[in-house]
C-alpha atoms as a PDB file:
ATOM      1  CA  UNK A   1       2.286 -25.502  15.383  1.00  0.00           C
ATOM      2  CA  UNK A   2       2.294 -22.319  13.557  1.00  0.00           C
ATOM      3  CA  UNK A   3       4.217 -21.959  10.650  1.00  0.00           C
ATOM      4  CA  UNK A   4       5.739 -18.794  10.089  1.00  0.00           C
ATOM      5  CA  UNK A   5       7.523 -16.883   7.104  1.00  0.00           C
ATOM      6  CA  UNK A   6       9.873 -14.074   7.872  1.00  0.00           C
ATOM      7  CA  UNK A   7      10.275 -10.820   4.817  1.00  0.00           C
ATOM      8  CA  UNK A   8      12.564  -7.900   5.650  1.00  0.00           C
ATOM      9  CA  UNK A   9      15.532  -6.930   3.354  1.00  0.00           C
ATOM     10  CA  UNK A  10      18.009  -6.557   6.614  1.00  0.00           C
ATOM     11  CA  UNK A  11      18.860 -10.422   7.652  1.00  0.00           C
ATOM     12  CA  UNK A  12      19.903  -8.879  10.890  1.00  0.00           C
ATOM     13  CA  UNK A  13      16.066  -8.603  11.368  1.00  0.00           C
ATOM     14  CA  UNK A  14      15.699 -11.605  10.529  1.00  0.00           C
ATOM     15  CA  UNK A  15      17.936 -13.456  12.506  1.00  0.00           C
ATOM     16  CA  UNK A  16      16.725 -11.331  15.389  1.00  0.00           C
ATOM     17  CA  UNK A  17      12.894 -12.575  15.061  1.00  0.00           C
ATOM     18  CA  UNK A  18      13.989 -16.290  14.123  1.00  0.00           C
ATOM     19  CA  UNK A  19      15.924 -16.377  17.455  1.00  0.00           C
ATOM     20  CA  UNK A  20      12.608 -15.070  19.175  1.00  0.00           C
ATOM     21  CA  UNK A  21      10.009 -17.200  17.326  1.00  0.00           C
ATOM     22  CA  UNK A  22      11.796 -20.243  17.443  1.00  0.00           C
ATOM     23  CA  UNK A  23      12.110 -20.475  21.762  1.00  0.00           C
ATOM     24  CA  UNK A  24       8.164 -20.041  20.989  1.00  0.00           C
ATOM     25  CA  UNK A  25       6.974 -24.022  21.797  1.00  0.00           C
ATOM     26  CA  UNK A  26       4.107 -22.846  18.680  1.00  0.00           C
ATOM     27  CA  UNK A  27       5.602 -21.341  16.604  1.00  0.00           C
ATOM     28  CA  UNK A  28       8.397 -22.298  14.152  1.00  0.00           C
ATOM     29  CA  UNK A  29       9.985 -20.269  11.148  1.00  0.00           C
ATOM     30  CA  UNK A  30       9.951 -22.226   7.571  1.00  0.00           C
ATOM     31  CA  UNK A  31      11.241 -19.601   5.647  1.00  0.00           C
ATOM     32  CA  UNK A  32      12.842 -16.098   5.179  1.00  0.00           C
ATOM     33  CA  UNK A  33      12.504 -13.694   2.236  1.00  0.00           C
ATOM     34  CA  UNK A  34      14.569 -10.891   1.420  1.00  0.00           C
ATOM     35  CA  UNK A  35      11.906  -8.934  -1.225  1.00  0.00           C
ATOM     36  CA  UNK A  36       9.011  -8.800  -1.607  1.00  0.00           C
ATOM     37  CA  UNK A  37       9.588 -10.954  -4.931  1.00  0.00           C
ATOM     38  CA  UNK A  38      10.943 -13.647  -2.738  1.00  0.00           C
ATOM     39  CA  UNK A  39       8.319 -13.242  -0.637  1.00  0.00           C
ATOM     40  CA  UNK A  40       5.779 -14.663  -3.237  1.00  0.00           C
ATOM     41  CA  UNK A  41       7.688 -17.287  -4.402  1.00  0.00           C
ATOM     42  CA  UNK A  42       8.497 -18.727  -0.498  1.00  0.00           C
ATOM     43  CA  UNK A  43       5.230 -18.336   0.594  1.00  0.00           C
ATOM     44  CA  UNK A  44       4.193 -20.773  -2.988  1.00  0.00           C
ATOM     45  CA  UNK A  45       7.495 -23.017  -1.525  1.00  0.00           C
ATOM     46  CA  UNK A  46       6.073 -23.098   2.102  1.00  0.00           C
ATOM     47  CA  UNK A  47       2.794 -22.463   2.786  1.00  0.00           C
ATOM     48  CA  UNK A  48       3.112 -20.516   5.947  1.00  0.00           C
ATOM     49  CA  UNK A  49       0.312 -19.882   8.291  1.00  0.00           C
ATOM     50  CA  UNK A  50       1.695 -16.015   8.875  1.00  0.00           C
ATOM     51  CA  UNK A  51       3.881 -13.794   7.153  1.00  0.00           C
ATOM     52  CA  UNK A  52       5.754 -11.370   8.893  1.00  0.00           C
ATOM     53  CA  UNK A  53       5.957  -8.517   6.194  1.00  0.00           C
ATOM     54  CA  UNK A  54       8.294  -5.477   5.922  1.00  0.00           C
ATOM     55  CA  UNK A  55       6.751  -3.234   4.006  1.00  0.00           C
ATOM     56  CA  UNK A  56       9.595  -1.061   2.443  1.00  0.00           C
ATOM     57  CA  UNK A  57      12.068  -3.312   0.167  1.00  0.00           C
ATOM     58  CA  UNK A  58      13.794  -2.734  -2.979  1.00  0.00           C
ATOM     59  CA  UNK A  59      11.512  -4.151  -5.461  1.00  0.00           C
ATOM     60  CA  UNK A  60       8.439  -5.233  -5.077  1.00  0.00           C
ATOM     61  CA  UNK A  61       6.725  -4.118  -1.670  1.00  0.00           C
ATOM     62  CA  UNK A  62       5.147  -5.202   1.211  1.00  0.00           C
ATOM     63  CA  UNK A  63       1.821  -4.024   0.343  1.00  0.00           C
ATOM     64  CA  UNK A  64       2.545  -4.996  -3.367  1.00  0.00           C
ATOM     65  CA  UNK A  65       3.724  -8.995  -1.881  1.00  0.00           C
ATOM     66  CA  UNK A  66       0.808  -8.705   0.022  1.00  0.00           C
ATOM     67  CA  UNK A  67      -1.777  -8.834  -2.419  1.00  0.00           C
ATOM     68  CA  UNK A  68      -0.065 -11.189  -4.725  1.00  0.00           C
ATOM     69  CA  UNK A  69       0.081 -13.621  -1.673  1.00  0.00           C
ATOM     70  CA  UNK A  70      -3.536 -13.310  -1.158  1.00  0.00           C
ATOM     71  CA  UNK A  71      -4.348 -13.457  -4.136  1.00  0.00           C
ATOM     72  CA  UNK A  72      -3.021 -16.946  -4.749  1.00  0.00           C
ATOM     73  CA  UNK A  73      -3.269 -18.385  -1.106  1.00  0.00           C
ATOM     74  CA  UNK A  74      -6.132 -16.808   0.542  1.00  0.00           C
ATOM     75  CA  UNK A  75      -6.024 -18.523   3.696  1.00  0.00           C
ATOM     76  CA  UNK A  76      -2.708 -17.097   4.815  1.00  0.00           C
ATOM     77  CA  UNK A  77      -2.537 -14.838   7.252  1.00  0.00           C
ATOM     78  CA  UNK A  78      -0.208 -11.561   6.585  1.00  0.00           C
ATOM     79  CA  UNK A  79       0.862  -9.097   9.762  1.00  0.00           C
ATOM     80  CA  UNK A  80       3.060  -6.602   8.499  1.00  0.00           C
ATOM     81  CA  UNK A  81       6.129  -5.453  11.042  1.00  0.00           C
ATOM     82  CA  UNK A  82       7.789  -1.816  10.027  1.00  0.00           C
ATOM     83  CA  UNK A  83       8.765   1.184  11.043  1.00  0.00           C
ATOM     84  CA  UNK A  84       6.538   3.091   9.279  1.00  0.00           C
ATOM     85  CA  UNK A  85       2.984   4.326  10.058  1.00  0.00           C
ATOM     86  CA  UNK A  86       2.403   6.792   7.882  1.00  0.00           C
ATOM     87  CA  UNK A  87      -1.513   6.776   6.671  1.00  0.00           C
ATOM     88  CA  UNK A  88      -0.391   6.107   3.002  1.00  0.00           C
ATOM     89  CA  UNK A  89       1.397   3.252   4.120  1.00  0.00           C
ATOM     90  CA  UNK A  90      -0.966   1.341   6.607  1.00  0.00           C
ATOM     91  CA  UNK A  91      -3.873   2.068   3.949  1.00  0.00           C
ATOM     92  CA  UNK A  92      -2.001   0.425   1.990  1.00  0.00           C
ATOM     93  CA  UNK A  93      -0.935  -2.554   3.967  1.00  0.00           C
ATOM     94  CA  UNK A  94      -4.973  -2.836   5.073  1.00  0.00           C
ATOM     95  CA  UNK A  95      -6.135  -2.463   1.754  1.00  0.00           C
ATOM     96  CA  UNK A  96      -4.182  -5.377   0.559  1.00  0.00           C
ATOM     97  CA  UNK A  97      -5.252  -7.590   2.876  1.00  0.00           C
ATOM     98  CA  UNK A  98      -2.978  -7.436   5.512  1.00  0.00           C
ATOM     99  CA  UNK A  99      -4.358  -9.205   8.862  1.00  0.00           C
ATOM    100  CA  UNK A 100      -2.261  -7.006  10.941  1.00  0.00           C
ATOM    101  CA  UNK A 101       0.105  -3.948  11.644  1.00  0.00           C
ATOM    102  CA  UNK A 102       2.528  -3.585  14.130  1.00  0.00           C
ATOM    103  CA  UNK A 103       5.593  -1.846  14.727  1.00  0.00           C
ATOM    104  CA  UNK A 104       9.114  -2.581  15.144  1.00  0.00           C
ATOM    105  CA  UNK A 105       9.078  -1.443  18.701  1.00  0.00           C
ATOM    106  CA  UNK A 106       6.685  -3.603  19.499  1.00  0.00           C
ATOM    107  CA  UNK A 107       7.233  -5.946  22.656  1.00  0.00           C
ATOM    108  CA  UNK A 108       7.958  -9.679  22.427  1.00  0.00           C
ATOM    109  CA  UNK A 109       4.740 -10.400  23.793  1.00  0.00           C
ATOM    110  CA  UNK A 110       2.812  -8.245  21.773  1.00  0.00           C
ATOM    111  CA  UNK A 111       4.112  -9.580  18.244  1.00  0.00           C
ATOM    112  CA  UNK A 112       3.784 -13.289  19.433  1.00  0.00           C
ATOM    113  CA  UNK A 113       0.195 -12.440  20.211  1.00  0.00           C
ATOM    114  CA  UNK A 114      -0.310 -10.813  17.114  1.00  0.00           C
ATOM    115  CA  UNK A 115       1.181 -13.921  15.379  1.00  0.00           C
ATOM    116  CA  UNK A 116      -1.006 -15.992  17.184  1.00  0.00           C
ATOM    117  CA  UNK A 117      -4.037 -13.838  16.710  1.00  0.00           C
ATOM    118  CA  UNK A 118      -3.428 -13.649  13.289  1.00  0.00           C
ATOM    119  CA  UNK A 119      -3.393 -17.399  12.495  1.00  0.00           C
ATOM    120  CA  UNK A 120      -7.037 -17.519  14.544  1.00  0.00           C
ATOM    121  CA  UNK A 121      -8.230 -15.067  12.196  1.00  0.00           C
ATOM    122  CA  UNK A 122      -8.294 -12.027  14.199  1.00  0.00           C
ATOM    123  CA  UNK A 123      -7.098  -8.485  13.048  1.00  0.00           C
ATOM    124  CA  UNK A 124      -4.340  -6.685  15.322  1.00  0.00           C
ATOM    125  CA  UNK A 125      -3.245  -3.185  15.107  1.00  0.00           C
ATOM    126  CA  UNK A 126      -0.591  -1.589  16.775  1.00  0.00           C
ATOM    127  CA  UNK A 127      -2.486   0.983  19.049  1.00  0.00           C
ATOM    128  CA  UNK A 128      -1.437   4.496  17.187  1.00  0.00           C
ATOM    129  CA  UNK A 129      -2.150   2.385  13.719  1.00  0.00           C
ATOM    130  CA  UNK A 130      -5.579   1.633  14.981  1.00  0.00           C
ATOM    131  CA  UNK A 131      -5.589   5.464  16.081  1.00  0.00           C
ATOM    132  CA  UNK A 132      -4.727   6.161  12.558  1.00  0.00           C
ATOM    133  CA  UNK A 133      -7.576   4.064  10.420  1.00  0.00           C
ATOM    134  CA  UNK A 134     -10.124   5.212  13.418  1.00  0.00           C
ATOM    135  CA  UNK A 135      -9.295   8.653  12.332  1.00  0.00           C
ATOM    136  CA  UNK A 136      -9.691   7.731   8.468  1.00  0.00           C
ATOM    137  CA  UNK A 137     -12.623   6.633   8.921  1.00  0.00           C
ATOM    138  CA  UNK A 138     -14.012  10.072  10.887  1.00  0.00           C
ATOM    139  CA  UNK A 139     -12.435  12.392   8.576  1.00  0.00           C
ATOM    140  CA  UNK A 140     -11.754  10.691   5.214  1.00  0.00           C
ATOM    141  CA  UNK A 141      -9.485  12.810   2.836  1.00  0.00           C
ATOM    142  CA  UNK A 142     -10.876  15.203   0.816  1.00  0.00           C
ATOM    143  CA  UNK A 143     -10.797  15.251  -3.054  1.00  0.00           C
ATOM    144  CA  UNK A 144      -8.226  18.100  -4.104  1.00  0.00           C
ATOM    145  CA  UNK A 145      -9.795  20.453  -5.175  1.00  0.00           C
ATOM    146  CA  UNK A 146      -8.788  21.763  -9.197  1.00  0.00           C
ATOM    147  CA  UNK A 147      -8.925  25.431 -10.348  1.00  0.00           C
ATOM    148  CA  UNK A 148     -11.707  25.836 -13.189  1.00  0.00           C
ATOM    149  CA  UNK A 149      -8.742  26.056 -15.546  1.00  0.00           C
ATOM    150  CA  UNK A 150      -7.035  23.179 -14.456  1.00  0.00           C
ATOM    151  CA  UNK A 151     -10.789  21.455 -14.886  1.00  0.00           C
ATOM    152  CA  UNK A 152     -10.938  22.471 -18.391  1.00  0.00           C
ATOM    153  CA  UNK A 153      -7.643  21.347 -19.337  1.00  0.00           C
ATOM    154  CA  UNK A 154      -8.024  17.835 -17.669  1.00  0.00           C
ATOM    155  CA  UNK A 155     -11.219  17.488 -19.295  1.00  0.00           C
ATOM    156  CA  UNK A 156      -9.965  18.243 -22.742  1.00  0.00           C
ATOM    157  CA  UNK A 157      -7.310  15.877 -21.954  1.00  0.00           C
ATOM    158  CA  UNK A 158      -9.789  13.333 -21.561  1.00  0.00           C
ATOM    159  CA  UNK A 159     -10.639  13.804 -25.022  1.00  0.00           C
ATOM    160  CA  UNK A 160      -7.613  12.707 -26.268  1.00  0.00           C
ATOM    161  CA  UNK A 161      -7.124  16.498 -26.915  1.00  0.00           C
ATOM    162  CA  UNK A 162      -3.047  17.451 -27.373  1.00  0.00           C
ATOM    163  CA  UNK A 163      -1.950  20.729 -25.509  1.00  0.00           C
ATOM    164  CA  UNK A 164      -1.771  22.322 -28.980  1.00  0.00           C
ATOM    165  CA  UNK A 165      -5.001  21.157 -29.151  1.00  0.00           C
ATOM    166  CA  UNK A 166      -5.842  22.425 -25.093  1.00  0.00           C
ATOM    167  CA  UNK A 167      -3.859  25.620 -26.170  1.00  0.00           C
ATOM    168  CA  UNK A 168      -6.101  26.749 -28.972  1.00  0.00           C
ATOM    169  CA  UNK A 169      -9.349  25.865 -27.660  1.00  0.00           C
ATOM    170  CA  UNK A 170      -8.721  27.698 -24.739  1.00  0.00           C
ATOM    171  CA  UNK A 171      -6.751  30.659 -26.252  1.00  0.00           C
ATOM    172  CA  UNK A 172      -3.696  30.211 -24.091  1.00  0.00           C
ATOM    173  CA  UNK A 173      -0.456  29.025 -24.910  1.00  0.00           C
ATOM    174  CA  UNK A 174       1.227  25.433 -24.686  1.00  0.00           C
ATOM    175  CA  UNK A 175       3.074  26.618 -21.955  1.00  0.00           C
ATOM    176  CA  UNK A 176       0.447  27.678 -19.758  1.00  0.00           C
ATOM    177  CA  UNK A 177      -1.181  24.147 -20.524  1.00  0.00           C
ATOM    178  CA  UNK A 178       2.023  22.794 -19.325  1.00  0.00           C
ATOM    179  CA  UNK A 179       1.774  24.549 -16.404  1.00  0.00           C
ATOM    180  CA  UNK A 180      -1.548  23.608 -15.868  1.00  0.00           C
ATOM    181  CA  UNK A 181      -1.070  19.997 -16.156  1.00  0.00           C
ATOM    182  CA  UNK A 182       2.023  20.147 -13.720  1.00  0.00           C
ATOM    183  CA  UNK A 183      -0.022  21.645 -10.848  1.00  0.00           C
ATOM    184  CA  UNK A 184      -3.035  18.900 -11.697  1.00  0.00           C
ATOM    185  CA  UNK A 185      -0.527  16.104 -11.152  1.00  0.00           C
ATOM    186  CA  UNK A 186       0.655  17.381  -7.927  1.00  0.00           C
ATOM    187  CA  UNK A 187      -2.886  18.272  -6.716  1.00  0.00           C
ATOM    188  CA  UNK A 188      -3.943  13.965  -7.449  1.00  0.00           C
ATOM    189  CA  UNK A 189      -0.053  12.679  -7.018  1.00  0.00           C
ATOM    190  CA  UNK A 190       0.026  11.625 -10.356  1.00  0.00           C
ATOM    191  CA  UNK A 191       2.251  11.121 -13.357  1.00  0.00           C
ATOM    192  CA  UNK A 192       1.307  11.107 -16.250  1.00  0.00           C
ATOM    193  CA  UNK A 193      -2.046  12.498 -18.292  1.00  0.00           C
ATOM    194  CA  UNK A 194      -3.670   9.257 -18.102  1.00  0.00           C
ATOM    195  CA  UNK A 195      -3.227   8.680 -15.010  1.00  0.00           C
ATOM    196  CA  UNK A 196      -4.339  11.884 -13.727  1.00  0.00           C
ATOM    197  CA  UNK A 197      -7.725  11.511 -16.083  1.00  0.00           C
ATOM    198  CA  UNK A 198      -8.223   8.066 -14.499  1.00  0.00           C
ATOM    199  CA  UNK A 199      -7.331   9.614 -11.044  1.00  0.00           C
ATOM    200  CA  UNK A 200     -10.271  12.638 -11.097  1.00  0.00           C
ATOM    201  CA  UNK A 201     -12.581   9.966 -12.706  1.00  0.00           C
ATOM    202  CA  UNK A 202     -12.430   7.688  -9.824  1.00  0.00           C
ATOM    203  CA  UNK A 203     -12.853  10.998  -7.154  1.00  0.00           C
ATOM    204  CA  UNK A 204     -15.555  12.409  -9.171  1.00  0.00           C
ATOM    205  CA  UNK A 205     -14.131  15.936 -10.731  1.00  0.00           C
ATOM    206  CA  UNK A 206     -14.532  14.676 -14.262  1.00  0.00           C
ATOM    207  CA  UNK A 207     -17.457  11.914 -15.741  1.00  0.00           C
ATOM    208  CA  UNK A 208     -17.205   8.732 -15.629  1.00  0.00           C
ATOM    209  CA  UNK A 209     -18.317   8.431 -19.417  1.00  0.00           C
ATOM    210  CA  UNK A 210     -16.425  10.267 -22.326  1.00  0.00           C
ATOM    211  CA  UNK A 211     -18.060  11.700 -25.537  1.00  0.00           C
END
């Protein structure tokens, strides 16, 4: 028997996929979780062999449950069931561990199998999510790319430099450092300044090692 935890914030959903699992002579439902914070503490509570995991939820999400799960009970199995498959979001979902990806369109059969295939240890993709990472893999993103100003700026920042600071060494004013700064955190989807430091680090625009 295959024990199985449901997570989606709508209970409709829920209730839908209990009713489906349960006529299932395998497969029986131990649990349900409404956030992806509940979803940790059930899975502690139950053990499941699978998780079905939404992936958007207030909260803590999918992908966020997902590694905390793993992290703490490595031999259960995680397919994640949404609407959504955006590249951000099934990187996301993979990169956490996640054993599987399929939609909310897909067919009885197909999640069933994916349940099953899950708890063998087998990975199953939805066919335009396995589209998706095959693509990834043939043309991985490439690093933005920052103006030489914006370059200069970030690196001072990595100093510890302030944009006084920035502003005088460069011999342009705070707001133009502002400015600067604003476009760098679009450019890496970032925040803050430290985040946007650690962020070129890790893609290689700035050194890894600081003076």
């Amino acid at each position: 028997m295959i024990r199985v935890l449901l997570v989606d914030d709508h209970p409709v959903v829920r209730d839908g996929l209990r009713g489906m699992l349960e006529s299932e002579p395998d497969l029986t439902v131990v649990g349900e979780a409404g956030s992806g914070d509940e979803a940790v503490t059930a899975a502690h509570t139950h053990r499941p062999d699978v998780i079905l995991m939404d992936l958007r939820m207030p909260g803590l999400d999918g992908a966020g449950a997902t590694d905390r799960i793993l992290a703490a009970l490595p031999q259960t199995r995680v397919v994640v069931l949404t609407t959504y498959d955006t590249d951000a979001d099934i990187l996301r979902a993979v990169e956490a561990g996640a054993s599987g990806y399929l939609l909310k369109d897909a067919s009885r059969t197909d999640l069933t199998t994916a349940i099953r295939a899950a708890a063998r240890g087998e990975t199953v993709l939805a066919p335009s999510v396995a589209g998706r990472l095959v693509q990834q893999v043939r043309n991985p993103p490439q690093p933005p790319i920052l103006s030489t100003r914006e370059l200069q700026v970030l690196s001072l920042v990595a100093t510890g430099a302030t944009n006084a600071d920035i502003g005088r060494t460069l011999h342009i004013t705070e707001a133009t450092v502002k400015t600067h700064l604003l476009r760098t955190f679009n450019k890496l989807d970032v925040n803050d300044r430290t985040a946007a430091v650690t962020t070129a680090m890790s893609l290689g625009l700035l050194p890894q090692s600081r003076p």
